[in-house]
C-alpha atoms as a PDB file:
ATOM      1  CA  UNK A   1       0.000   0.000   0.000  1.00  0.00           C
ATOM      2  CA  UNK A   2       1.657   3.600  -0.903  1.00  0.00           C
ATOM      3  CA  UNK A   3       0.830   6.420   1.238  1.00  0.00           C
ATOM      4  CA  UNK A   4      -0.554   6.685   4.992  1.00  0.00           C
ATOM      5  CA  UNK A   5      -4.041   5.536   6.651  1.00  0.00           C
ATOM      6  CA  UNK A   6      -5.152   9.185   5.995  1.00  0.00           C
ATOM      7  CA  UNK A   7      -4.935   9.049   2.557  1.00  0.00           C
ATOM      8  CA  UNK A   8      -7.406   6.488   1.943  1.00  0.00           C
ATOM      9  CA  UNK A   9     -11.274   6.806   1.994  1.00  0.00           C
ATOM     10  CA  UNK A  10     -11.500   2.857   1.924  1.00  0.00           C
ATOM     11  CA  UNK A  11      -9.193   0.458   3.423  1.00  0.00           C
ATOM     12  CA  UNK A  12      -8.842  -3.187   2.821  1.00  0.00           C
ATOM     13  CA  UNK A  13      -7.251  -6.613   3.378  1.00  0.00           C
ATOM     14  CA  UNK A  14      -6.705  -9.869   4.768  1.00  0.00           C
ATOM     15  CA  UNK A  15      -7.925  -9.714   8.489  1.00  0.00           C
ATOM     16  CA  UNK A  16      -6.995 -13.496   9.192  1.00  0.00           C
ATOM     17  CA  UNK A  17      -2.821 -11.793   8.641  1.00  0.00           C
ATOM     18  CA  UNK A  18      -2.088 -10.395  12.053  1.00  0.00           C
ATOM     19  CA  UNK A  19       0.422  -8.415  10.610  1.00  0.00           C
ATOM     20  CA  UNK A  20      -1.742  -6.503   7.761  1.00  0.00           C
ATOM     21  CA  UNK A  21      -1.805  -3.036   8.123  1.00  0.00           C
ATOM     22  CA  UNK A  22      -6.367  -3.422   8.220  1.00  0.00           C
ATOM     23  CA  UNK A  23      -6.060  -5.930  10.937  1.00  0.00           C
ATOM     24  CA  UNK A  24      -3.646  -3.708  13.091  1.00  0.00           C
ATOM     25  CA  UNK A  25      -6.821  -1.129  12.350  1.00  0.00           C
ATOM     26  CA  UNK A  26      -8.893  -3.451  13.336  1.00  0.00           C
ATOM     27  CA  UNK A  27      -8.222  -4.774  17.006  1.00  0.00           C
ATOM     28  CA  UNK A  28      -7.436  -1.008  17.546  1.00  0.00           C
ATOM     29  CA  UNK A  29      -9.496   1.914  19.719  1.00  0.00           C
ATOM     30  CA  UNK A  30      -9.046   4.464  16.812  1.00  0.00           C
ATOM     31  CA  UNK A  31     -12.120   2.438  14.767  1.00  0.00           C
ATOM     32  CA  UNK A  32     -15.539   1.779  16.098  1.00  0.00           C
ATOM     33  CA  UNK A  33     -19.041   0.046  14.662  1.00  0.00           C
ATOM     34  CA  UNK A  34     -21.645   2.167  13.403  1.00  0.00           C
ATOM     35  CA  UNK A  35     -24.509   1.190  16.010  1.00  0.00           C
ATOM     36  CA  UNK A  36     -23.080  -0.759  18.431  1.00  0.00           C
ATOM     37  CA  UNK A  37     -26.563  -1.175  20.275  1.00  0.00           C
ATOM     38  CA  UNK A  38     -28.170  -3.487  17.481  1.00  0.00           C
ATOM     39  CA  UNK A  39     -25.276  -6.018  17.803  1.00  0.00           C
ATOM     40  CA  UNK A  40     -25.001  -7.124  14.429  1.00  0.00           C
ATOM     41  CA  UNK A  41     -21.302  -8.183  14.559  1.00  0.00           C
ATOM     42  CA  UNK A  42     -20.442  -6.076  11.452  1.00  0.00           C
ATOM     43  CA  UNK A  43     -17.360  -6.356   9.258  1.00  0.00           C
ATOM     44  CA  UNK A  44     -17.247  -2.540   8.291  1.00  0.00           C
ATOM     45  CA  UNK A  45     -16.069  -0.401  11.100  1.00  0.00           C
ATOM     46  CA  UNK A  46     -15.469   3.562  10.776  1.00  0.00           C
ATOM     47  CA  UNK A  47     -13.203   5.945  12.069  1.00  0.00           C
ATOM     48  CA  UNK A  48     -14.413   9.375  13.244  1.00  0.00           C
ATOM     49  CA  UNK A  49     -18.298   8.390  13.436  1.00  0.00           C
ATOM     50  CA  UNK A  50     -19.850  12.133  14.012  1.00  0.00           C
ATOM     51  CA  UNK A  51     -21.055  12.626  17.537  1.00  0.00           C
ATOM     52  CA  UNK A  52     -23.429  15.012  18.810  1.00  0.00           C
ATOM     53  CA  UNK A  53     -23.396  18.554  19.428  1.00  0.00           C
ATOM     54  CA  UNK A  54     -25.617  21.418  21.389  1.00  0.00           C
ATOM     55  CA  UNK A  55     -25.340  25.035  20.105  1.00  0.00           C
ATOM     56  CA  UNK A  56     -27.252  27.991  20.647  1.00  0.00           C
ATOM     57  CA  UNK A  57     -27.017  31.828  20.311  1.00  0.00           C
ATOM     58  CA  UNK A  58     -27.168  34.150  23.233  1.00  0.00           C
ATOM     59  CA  UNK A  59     -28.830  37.526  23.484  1.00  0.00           C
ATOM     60  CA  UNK A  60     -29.694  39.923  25.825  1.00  0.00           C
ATOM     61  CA  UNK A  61     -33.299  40.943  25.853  1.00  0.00           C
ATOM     62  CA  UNK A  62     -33.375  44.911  26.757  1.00  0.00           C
ATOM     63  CA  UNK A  63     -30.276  45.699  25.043  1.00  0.00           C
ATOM     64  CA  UNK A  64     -30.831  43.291  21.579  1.00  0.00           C
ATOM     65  CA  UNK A  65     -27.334  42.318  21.474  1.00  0.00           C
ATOM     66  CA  UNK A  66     -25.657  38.949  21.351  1.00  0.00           C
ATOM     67  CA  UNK A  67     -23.869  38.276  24.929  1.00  0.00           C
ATOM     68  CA  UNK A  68     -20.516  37.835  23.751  1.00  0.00           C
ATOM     69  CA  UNK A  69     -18.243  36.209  26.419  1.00  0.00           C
ATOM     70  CA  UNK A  70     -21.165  34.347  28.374  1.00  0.00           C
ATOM     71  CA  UNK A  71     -20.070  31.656  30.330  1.00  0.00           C
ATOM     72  CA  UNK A  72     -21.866  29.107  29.005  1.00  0.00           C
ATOM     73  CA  UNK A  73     -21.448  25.422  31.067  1.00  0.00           C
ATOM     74  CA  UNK A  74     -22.768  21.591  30.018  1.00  0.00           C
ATOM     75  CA  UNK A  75     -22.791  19.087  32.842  1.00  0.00           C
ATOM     76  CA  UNK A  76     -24.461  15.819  33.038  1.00  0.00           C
ATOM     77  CA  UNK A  77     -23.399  11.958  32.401  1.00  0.00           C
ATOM     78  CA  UNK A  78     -19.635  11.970  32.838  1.00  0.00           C
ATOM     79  CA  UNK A  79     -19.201  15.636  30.962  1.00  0.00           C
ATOM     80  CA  UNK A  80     -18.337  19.096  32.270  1.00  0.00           C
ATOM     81  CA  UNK A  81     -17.291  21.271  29.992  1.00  0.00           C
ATOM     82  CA  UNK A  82     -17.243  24.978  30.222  1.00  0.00           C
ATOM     83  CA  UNK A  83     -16.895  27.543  26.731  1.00  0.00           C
ATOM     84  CA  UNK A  84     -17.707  31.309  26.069  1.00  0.00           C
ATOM     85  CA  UNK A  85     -19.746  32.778  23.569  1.00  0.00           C
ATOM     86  CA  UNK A  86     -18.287  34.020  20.857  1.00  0.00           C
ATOM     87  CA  UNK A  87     -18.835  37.357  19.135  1.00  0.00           C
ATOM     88  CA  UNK A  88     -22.172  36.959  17.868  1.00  0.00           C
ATOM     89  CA  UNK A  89     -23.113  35.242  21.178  1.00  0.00           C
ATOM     90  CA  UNK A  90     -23.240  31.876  19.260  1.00  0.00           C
ATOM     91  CA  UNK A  91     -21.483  27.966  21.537  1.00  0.00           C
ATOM     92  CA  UNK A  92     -21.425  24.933  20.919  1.00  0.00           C
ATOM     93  CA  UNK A  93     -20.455  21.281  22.342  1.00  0.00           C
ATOM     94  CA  UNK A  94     -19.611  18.923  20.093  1.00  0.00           C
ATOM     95  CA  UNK A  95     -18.941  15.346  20.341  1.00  0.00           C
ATOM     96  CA  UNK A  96     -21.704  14.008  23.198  1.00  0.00           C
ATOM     97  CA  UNK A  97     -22.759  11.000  23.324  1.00  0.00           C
ATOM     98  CA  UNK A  98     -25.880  10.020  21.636  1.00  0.00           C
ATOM     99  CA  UNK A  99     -29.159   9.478  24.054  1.00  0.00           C
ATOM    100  CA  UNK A 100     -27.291  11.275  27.372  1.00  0.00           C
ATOM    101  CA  UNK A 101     -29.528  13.832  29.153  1.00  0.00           C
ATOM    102  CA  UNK A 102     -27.533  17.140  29.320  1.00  0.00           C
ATOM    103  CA  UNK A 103     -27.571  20.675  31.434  1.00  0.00           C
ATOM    104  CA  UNK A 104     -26.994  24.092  29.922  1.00  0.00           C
ATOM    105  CA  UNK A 105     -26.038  26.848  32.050  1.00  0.00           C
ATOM    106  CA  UNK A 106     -25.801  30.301  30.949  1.00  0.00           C
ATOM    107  CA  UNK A 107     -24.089  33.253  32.871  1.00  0.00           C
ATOM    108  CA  UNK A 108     -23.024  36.883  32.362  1.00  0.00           C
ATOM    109  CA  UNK A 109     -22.423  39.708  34.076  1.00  0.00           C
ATOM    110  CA  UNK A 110     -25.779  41.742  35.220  1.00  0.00           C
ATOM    111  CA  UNK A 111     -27.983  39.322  33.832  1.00  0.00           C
ATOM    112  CA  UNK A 112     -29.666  36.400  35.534  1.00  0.00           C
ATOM    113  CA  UNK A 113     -28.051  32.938  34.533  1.00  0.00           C
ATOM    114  CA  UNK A 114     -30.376  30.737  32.766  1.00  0.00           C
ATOM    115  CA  UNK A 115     -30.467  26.591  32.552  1.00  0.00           C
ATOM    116  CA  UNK A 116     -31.769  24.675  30.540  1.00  0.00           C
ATOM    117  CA  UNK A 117     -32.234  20.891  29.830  1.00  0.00           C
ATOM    118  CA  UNK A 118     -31.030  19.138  26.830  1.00  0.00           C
ATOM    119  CA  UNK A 119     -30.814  15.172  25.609  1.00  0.00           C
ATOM    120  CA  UNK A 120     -28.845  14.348  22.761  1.00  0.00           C
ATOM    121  CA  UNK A 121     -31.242  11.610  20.474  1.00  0.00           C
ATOM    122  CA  UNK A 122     -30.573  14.291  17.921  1.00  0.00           C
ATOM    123  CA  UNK A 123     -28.254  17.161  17.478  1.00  0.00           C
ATOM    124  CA  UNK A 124     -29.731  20.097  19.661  1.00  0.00           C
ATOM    125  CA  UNK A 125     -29.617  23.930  18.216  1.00  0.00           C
ATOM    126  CA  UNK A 126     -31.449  25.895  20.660  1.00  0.00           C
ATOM    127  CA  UNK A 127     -31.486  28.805  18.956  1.00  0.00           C
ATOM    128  CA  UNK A 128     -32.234  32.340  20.530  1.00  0.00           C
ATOM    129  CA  UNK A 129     -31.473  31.987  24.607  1.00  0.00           C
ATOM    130  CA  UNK A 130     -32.827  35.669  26.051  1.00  0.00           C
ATOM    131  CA  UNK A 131     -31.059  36.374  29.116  1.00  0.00           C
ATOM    132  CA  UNK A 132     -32.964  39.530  31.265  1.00  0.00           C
ATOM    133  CA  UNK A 133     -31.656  41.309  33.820  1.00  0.00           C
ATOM    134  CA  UNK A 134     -33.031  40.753  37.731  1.00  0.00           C
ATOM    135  CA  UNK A 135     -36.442  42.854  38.869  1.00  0.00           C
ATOM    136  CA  UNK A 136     -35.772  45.829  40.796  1.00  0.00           C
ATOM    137  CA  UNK A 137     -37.421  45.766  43.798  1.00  0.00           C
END
């Protein structure tokens, strides 16, 4: 075979050779089966499967501007990630595990912080996210 792994689209060969560069592939972590879950014992396994994300865009309702540099934090299953929100108050997560149930918290200065909840069975936009300032009292 000429060239490296990452130059083909399609690899093939003789998985009863040990020494083959597709079964070295094969008994690795870097490839996985497409749907694990249905146990079908495939003989096609990928590497990089897409995973799933959850974006949104922040704004902040009296001023009608995105909330650039929110604080924006996921927790849940085994995940805690925290980002900020980037000019045009627009995050994202990306590669969650499929079916996991997922909490979004939002916070920036002046503003009350906002959560939401989230499961990832598909990809999850949540579009506009309208943070408002606290009542004066």
């Amino acid at each position: 075979m000429c060239g490296g792994l990452s130059d083909w689209a399609l690899l093939f060969g003789d998985l009863n050779d040990p020494e083959n560069e597709i079964s070295r592939m094969w008994r690795s972590k870097k490839v996985e089966i497409l749907h694990p879950e249905f146990e079908l014992k495939p003989r096609v396994k990928y590497i990089g499967i897409p995973r799933k994300f959850v974006a949104g865009t922040v704004l902040l309702k009296d001023q009608d501007l995105c909330a650039e540099n929110a604080k924006v934090t996921l927790t849940g299953g085994r995940k805690k990630q925290t980002t900020r929100t980037d000019s045009f108050g627009e995050f994202e997560f990306e590669g969650l595990p499929d079916g996991e149930a997922f909490t979004i918290k939002i916070d920036y200065p002046g503003y009350m912080s906002q959560s939401l909840s989230v499961q990832t069975k598909t990809n999850v936009y949540l579009e506009d996210i309208l943070l408002k300032r606290p009542s004066k009292k």
